[in-house]
N, C-alpha and C. Protein backbone atom coordinates (compact mmCIF):
# COMPACT_ATOMS: atom_id res chain seq x y z
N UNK A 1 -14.50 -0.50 3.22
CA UNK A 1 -13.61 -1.49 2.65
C UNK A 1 -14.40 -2.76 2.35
N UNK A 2 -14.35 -3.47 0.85
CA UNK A 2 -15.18 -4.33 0.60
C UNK A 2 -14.44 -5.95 0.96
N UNK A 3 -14.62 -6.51 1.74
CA UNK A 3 -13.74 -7.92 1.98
C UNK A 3 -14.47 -8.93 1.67
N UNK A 4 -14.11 -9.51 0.92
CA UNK A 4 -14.62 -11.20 0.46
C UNK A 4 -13.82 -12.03 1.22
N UNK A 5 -14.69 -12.92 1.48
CA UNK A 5 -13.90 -14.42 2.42
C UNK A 5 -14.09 -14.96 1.43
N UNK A 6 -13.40 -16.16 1.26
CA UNK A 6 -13.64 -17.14 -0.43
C UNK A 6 -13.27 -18.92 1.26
N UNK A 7 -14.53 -19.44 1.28
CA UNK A 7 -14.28 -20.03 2.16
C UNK A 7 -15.68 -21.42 1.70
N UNK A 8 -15.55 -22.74 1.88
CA UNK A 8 -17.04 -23.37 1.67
C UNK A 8 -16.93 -24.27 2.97
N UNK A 9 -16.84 -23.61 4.01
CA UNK A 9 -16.83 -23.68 5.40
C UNK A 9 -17.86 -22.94 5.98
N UNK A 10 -19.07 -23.39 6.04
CA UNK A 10 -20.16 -22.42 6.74
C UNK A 10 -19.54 -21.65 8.30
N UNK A 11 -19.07 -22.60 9.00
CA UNK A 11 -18.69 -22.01 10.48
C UNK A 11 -17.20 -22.01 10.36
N UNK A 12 -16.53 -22.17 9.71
CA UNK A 12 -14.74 -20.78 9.78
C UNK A 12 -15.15 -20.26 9.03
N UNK A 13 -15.91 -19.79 7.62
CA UNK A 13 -16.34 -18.22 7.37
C UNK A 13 -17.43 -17.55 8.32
N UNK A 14 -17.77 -18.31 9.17
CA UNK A 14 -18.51 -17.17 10.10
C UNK A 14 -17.80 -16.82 11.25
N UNK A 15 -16.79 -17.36 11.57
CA UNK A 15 -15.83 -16.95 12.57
C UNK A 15 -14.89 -15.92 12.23
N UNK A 16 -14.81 -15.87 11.02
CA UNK A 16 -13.93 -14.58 10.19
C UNK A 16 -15.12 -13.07 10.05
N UNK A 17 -15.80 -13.62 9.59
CA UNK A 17 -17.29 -12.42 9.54
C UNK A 17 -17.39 -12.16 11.16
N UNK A 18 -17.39 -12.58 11.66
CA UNK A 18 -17.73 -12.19 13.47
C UNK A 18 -16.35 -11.63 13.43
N UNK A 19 -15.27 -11.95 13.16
CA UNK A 19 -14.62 -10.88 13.75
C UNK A 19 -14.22 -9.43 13.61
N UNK A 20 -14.52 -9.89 11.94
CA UNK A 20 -14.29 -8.59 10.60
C UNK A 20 -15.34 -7.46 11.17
N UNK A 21 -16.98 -8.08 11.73
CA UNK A 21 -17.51 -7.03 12.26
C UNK A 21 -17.21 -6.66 13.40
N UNK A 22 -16.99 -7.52 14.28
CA UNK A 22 -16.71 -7.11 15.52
C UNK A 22 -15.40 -5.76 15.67
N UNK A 23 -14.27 -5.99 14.27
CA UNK A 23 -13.32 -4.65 13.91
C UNK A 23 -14.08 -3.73 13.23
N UNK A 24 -15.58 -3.92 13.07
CA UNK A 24 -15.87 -2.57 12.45
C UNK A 24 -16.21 -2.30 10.83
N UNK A 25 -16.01 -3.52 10.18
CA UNK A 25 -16.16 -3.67 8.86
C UNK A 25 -17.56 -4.68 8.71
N UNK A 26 -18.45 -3.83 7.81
CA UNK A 26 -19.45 -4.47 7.78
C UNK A 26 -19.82 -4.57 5.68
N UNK A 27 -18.99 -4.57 4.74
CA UNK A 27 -18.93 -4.32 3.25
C UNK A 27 -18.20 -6.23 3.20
N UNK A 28 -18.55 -7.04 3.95
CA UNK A 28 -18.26 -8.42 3.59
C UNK A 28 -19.19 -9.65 3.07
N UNK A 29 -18.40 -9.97 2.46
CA UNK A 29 -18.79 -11.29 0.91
C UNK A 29 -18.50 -12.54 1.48
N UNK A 30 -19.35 -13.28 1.30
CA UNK A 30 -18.77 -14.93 1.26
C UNK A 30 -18.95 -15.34 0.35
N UNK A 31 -17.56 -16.13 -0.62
CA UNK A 31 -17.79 -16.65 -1.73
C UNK A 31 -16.99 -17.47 -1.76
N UNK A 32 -18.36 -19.22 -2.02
CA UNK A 32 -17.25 -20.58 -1.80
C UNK A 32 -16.43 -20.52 -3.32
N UNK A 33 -15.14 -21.23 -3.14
CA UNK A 33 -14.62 -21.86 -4.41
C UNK A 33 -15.40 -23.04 -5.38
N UNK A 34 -15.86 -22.65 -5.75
CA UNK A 34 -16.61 -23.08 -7.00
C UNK A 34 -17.38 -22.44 -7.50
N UNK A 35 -16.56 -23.19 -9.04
CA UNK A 35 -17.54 -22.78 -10.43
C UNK A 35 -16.64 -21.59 -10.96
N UNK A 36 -17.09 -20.54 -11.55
CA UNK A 36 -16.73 -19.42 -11.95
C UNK A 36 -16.20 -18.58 -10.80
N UNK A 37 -15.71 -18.97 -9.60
CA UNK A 37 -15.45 -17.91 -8.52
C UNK A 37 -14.38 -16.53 -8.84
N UNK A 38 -13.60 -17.42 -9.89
CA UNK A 38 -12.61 -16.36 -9.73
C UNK A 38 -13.13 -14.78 -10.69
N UNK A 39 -14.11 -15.28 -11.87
CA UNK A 39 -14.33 -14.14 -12.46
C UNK A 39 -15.26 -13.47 -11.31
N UNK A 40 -16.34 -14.18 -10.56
CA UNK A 40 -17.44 -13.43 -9.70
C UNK A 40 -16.78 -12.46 -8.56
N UNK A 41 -15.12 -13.22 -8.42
CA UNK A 41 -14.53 -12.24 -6.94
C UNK A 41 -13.85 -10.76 -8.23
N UNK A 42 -13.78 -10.91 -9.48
CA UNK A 42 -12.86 -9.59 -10.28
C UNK A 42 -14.84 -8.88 -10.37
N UNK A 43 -15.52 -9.37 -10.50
CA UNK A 43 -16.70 -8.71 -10.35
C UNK A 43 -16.84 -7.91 -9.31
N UNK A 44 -16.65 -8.29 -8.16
CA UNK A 44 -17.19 -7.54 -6.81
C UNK A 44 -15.78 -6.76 -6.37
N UNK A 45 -14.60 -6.89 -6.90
CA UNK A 45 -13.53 -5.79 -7.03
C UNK A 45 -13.38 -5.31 -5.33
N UNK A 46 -13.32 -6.42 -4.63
CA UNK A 46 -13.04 -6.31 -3.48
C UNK A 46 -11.87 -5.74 -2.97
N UNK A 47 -11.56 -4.87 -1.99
CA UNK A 47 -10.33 -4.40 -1.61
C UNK A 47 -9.71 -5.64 -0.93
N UNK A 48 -9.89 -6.72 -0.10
CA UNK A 48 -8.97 -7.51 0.91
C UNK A 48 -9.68 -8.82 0.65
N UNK A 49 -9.12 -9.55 0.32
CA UNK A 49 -9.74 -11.00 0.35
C UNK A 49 -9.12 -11.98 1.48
N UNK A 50 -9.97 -12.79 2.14
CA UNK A 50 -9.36 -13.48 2.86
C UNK A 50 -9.96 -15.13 2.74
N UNK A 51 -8.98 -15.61 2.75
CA UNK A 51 -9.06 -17.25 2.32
C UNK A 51 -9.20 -17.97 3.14
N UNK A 52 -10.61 -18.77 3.55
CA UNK A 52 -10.21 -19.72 4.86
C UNK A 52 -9.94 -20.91 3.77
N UNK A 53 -8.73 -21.97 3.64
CA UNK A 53 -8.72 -23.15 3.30
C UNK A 53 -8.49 -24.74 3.90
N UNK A 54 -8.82 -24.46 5.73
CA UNK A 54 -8.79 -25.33 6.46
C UNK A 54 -7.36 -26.20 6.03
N UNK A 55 -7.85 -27.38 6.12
CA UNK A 55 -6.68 -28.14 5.25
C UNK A 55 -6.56 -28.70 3.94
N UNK A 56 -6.21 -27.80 2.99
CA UNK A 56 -6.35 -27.75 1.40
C UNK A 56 -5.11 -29.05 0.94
N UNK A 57 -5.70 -29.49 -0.17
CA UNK A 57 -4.96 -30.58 -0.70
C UNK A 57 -4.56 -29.28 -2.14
N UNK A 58 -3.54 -30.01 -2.73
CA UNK A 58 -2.62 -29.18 -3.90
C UNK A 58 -3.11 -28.57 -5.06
N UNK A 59 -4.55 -29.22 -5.47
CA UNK A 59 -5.13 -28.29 -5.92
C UNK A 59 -5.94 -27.58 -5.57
N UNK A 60 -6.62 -27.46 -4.56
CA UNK A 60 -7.03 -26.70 -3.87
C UNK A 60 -6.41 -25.33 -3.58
N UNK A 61 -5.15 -25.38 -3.45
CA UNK A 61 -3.65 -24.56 -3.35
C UNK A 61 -3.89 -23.79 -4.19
N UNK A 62 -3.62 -24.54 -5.29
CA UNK A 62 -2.97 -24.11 -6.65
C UNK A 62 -4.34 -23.32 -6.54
N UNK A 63 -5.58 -23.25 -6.93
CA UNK A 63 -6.95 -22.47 -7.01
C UNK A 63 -6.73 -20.98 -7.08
N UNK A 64 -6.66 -21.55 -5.61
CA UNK A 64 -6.29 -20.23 -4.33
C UNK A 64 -4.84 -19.09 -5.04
N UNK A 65 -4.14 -19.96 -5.59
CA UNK A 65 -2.88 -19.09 -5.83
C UNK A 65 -3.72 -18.47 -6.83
N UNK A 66 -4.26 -19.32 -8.06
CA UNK A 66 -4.77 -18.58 -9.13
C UNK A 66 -5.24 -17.23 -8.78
N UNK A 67 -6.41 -17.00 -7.73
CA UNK A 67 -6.89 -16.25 -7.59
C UNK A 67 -6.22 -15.15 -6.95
N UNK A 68 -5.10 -15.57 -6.23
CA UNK A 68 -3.97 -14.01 -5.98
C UNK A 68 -3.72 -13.34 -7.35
N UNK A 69 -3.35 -14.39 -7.70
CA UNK A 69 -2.48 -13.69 -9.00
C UNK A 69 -3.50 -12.79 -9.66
N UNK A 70 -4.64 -13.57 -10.15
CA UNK A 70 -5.73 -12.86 -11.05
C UNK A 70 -6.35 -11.24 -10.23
N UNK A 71 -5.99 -11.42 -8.75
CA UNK A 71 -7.16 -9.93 -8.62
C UNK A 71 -5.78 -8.70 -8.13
N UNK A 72 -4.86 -9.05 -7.61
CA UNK A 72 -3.72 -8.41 -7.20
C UNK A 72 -4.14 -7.37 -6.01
N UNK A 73 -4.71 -7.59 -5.47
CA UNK A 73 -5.30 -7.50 -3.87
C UNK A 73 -4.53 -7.81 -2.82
N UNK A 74 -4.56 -7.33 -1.50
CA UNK A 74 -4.15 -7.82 -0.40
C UNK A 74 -5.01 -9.74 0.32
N UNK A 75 -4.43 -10.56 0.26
CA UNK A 75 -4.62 -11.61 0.31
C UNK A 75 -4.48 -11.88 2.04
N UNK A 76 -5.10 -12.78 2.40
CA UNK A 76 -4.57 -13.20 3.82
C UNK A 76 -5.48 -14.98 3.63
N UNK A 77 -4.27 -15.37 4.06
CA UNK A 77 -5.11 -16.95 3.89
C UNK A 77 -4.75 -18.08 5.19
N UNK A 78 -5.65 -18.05 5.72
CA UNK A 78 -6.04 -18.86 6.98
C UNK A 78 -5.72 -20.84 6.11
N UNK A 79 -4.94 -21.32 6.69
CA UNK A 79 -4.78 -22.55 6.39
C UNK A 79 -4.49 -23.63 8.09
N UNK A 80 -4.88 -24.63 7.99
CA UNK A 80 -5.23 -25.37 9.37
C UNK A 80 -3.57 -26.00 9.39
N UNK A 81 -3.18 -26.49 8.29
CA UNK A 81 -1.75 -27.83 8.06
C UNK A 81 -1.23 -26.72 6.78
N UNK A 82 0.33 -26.88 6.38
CA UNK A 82 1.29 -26.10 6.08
C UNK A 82 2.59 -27.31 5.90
N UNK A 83 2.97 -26.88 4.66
CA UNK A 83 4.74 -27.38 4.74
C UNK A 83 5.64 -26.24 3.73
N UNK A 84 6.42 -26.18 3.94
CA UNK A 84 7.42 -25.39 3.33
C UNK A 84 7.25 -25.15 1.95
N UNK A 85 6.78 -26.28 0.81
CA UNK A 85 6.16 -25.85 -0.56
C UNK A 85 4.68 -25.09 -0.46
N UNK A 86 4.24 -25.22 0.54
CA UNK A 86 3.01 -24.42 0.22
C UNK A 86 3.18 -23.11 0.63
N UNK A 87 3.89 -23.04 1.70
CA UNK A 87 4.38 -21.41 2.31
C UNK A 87 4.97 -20.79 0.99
N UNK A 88 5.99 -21.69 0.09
CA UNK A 88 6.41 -21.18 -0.84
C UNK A 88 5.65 -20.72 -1.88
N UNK A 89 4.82 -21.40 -2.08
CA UNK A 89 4.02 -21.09 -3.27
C UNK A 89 3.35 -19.98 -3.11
N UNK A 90 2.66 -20.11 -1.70
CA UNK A 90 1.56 -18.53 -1.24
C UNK A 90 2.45 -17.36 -1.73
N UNK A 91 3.97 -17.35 -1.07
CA UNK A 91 4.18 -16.23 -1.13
C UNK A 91 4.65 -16.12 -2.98
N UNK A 92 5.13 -17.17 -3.46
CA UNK A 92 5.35 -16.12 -4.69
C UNK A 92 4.02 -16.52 -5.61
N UNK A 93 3.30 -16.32 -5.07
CA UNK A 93 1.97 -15.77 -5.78
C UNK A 93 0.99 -14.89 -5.28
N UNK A 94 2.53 -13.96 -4.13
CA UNK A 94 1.79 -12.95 -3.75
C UNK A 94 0.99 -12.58 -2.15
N UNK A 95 0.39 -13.38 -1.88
CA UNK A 95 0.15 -13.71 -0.30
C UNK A 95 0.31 -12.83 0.30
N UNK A 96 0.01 -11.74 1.21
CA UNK A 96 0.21 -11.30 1.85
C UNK A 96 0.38 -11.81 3.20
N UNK A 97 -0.25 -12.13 3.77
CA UNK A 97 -0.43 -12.92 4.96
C UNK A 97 -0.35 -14.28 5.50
N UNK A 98 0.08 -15.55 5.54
CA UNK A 98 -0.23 -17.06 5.58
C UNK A 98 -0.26 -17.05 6.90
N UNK A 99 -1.40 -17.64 7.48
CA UNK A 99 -1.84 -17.84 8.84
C UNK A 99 -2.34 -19.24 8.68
N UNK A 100 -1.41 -19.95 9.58
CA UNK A 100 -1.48 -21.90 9.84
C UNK A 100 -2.08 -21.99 11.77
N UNK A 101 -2.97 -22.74 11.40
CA UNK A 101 -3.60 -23.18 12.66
C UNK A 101 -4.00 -21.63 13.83
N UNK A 102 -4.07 -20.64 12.73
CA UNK A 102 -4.26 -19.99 13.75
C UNK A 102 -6.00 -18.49 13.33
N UNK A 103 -6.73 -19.41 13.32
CA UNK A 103 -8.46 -18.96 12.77
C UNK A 103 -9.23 -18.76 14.42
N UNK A 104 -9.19 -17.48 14.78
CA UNK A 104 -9.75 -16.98 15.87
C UNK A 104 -10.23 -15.94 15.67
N UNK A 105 -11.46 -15.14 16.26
CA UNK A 105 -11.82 -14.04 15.85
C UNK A 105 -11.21 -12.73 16.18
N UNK A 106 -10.68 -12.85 16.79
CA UNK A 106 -9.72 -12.09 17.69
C UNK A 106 -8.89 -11.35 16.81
N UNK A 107 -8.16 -12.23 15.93
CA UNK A 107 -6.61 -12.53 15.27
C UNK A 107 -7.19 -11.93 13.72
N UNK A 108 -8.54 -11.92 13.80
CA UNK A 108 -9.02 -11.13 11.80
C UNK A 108 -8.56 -10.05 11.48
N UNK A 109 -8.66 -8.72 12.34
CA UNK A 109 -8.71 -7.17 12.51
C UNK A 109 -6.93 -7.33 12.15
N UNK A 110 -5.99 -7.69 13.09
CA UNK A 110 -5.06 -7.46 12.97
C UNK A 110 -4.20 -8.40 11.74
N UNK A 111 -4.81 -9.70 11.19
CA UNK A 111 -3.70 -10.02 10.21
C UNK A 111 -4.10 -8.99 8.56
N UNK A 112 -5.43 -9.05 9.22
CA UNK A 112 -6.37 -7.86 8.03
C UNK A 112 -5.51 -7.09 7.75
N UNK A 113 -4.85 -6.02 8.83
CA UNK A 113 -4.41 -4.99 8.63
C UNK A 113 -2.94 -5.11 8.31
N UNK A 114 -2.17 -6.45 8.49
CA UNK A 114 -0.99 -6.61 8.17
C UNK A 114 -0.95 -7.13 6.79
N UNK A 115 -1.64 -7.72 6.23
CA UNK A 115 -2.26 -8.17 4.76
C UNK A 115 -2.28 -6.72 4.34
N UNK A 116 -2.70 -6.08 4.29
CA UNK A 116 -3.03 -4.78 3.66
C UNK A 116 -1.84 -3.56 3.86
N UNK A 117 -0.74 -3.88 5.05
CA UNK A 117 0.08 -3.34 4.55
C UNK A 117 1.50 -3.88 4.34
N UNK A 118 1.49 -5.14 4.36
CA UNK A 118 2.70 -5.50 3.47
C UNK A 118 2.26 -5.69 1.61
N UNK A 119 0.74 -5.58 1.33
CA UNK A 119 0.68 -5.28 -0.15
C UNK A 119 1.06 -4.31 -0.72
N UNK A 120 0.79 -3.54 0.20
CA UNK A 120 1.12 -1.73 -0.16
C UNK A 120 2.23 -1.63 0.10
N UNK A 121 3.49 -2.30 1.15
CA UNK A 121 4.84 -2.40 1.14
C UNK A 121 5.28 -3.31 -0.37
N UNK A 122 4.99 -3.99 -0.65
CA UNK A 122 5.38 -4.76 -1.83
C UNK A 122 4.95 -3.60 -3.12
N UNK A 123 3.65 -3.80 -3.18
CA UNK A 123 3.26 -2.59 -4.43
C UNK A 123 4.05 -1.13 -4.66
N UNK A 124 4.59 -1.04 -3.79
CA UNK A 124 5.76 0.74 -3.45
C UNK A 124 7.02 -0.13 -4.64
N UNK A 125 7.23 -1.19 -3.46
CA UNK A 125 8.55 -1.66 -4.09
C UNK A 125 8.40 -2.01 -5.55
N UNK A 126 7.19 -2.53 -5.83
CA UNK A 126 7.70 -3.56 -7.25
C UNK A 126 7.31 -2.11 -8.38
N UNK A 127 6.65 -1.46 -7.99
CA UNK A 127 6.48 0.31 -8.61
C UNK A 127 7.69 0.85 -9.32
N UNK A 128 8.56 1.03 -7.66
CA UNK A 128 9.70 1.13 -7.77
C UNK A 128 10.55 0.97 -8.81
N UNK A 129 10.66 -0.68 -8.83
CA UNK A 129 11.05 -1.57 -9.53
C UNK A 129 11.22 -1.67 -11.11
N UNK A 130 9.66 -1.17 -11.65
CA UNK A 130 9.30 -1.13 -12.27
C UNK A 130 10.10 0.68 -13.38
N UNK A 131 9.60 1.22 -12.48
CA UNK A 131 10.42 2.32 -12.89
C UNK A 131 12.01 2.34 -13.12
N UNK A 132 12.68 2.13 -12.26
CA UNK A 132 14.05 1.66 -12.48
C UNK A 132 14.67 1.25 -14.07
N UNK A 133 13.26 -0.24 -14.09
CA UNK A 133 13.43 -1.06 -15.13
C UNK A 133 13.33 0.20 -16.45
N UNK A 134 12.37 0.95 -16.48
CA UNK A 134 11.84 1.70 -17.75
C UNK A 134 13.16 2.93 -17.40
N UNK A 135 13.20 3.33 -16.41
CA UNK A 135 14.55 4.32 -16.92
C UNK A 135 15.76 3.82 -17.17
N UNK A 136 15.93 2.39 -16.81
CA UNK A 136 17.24 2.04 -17.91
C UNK A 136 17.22 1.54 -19.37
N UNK A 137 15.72 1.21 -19.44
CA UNK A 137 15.57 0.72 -20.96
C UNK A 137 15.77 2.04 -22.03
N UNK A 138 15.04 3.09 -21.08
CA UNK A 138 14.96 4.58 -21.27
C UNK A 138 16.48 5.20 -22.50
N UNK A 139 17.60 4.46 -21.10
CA UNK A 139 18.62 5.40 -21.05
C UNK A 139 19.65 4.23 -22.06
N UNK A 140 18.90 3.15 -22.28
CA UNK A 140 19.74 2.36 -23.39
C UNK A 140 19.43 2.71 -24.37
N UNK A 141 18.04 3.12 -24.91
CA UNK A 141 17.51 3.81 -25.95
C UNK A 141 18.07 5.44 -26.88
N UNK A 142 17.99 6.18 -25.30
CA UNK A 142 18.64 7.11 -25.81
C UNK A 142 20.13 6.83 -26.16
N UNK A 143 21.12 6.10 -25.63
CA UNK A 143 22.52 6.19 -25.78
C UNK A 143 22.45 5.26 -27.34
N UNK A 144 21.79 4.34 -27.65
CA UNK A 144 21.43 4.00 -28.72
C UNK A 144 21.37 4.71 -30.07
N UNK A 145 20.88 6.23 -29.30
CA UNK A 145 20.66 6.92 -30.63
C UNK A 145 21.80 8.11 -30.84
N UNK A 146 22.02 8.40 -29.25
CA UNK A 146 23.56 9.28 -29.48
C UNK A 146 24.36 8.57 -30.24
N UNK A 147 24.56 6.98 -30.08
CA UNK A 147 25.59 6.64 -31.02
C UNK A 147 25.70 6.67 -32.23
N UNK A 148 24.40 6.83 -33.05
CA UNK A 148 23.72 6.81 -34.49
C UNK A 148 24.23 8.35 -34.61
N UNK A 149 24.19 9.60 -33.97
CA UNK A 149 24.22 10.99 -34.14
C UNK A 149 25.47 10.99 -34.25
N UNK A 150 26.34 10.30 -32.87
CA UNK A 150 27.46 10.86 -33.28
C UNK A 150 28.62 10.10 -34.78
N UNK A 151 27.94 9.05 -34.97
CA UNK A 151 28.46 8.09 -35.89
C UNK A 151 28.10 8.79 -37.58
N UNK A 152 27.02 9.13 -37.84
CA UNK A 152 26.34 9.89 -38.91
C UNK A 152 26.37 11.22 -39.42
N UNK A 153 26.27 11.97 -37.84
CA UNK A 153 27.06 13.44 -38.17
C UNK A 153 28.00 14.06 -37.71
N UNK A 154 28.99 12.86 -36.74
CA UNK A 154 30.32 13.07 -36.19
C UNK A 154 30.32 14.22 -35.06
N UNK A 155 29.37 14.48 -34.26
CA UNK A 155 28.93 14.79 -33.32
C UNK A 155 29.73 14.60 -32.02
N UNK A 156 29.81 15.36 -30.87
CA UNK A 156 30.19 14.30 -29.51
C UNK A 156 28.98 13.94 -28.47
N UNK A 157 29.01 13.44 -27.86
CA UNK A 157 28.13 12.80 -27.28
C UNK A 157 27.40 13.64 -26.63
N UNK A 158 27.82 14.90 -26.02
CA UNK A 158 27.29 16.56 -25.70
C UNK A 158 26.42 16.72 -26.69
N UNK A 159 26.97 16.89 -27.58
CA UNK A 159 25.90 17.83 -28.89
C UNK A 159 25.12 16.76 -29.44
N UNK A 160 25.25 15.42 -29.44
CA UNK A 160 24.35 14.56 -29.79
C UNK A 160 23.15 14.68 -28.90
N UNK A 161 23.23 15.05 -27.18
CA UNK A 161 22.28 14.63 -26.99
C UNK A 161 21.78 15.61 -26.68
N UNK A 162 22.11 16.97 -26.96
CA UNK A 162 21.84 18.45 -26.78
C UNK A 162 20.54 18.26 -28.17
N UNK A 163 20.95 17.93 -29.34
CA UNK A 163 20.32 17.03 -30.62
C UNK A 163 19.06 16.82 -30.00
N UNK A 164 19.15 15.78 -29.60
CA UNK A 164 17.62 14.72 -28.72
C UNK A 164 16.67 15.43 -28.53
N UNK A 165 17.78 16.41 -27.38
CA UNK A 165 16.68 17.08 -26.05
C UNK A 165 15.88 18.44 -27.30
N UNK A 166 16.53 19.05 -27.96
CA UNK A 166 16.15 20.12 -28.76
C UNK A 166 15.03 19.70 -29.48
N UNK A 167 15.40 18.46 -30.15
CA UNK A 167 13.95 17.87 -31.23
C UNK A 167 13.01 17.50 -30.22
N UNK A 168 13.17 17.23 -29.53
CA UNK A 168 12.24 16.49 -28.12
C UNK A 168 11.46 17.58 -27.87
N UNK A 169 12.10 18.81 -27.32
CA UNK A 169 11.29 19.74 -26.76
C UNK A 169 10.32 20.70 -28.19
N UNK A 170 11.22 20.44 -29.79
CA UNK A 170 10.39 21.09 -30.30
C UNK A 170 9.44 20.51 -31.09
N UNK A 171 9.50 18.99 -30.68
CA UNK A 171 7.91 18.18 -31.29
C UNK A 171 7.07 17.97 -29.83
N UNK A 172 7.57 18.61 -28.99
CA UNK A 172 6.71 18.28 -27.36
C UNK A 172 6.21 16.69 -27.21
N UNK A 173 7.89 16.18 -27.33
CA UNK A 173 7.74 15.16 -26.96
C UNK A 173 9.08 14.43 -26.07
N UNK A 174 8.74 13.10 -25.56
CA UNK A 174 10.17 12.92 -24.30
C UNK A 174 11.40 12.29 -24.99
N UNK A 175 12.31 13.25 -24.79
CA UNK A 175 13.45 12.55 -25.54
C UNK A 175 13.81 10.74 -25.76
N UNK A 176 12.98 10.24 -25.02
CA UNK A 176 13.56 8.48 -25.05
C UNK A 176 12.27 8.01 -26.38
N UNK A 177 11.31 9.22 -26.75
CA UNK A 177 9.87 9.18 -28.08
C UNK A 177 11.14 8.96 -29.60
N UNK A 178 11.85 10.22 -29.08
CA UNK A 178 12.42 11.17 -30.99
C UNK A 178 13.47 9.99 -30.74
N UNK A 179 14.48 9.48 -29.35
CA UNK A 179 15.46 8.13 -29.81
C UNK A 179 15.01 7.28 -30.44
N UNK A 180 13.79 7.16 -30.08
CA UNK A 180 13.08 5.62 -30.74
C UNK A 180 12.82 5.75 -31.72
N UNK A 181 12.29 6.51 -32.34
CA UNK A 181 11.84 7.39 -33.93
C UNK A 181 13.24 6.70 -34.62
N UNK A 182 14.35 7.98 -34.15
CA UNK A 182 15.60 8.16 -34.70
C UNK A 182 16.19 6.53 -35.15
N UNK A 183 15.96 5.66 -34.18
CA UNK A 183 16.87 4.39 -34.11
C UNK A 183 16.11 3.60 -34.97
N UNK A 184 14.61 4.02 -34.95
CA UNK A 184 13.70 2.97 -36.43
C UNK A 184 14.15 3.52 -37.37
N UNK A 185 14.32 4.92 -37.84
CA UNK A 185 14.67 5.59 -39.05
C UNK A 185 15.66 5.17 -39.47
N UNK A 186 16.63 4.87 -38.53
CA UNK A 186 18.15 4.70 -39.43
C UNK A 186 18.05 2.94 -39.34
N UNK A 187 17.41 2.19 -38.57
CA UNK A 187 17.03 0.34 -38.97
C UNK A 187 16.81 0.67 -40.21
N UNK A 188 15.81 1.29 -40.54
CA UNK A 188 14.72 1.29 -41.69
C UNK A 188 16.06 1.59 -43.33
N UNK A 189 16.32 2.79 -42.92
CA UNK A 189 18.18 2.96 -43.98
C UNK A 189 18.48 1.96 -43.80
N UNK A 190 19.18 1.23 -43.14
CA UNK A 190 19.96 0.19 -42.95
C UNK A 190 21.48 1.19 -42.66
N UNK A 191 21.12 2.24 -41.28
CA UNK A 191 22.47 2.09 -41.16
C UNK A 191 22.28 2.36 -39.52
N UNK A 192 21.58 1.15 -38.80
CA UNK A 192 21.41 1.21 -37.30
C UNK A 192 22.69 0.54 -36.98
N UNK A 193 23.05 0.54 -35.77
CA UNK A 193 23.97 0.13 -34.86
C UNK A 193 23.89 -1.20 -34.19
C-alpha cells in the first residue's frame, strides 16, 4: 500500500512514518504542500494519503480540500485546532477521517484503517447511487419512447415495449441505445413528445 503524508512538519511527519512502519507499511511518501503538490501526489497515485496540518489557517484548508477532491483516495487528516466549518468542509470534500489534537504513533495503523474503510463504505454507496441515478434516466428514456410507439403506431404499452426489446436484441444492442435512437428520430421529424 503506497501512503503519502502531505505534511511541511519535519517531526509530525516523522511521527506518522514511525508509526505507519511500526504497522507494517513501509511504500511511504513525504510530500510538503508546495508548489505543484497536487499534480506530484496524482503522479505517485498513492492508495491512502494522510494530512498532517497542525493548525491550518483557511487557506491552508481550502488546499488540503483541493487535494481530496482531485485524487479521490482515502484521506485521513491530522489537524491540532478544529471548529465546526472546518469539520464541515473536510467532510464534504470527502475526508475520510478528521483527527483534532490527536497525532500519536500509536493512533496511525488504526485511523489508517478506518480512513480506508469508510472510503470504500462511501464509494459502495455513491456507486450505488450512481446506478440508481442511470436506471431511472434509463427508464425515463425508454417510457419516452413507448409513448412515441404507442402514439405513432397506436400500439399498447405491452407491444410497444415488446417493439424496443425485439429491435434491441436484433441490432445487439440495450434497449435504453434503440429508445434514444427512436426519440432523436422522431425530434428530428418533428413529431417527439
Amino acid at each position: 500500500m503506497r501512503i503519502v503524508i502531505i505534511d511541511d512538519s519535519g517531526l509530525r511527519a516523522t511521527v506518522l512514518e514511525e508509526g505507519l512502519r511500526e504497522a507494517g507499511y513501509d511504500d511511504i511518501h513525504i510530500v510538503p504542500p508546495r508548489g505543484a503538490f497536487v499534480a506530484r501526489l496524482e503522479r505517485m497515485a498513492p492508495d491512502v494519503v494522510l494530512m498532517d496540518l497542525g493548525s491550518p489557517s483557511r487557506d491552508t484548508l481550502e488546499e488540503m480540500l483541493i487535494v481530496s477532491r482531485a485524487l479521490a483516495k482515502p484521506i485521513a487528516m491530522f489537524v491540532d485546532q478544529s471548529d465546526d466549518s472546518m469539520i464541515g468542509a473536510a467532510i464534504d470534500a470527502g475526508v475520510s477521517a478528521y483527527v483534532v489534537d490527536g497525532l500519536r504513533k500509536e493512533r496511525v495503523k488504526p485511523v489508517l484503517e478506518l480512513a480506508v474503510r469508510r472510503f470504500n463504505a462511501f464509494a459502495k454507496i455513491q456507486g450505488e447511487l450512481d446506478e440508481a441515478r442511470t436506471a431511472l434516466s434509463d427508464r425515463k428514456i425508454i417510457d419516452r419512447a413507448k409513448s412515441i410507439l404507442m402514439n405513432q403506431r397506436s400500439l399498447s404499452e405491452q407491444d410497444a415495449y415488446a417493439l424496443l426489446r425485439s429491435s434491441a436484441m436484433n441490432q445487439g444492442k440495450k434497449i435504453v441505445e434503440v429508445a434514444q435512437a427512436l426519440i432523436t428520430a422522431s425530434d428530428l421529424l418533428g413529431g417527439g413528445l
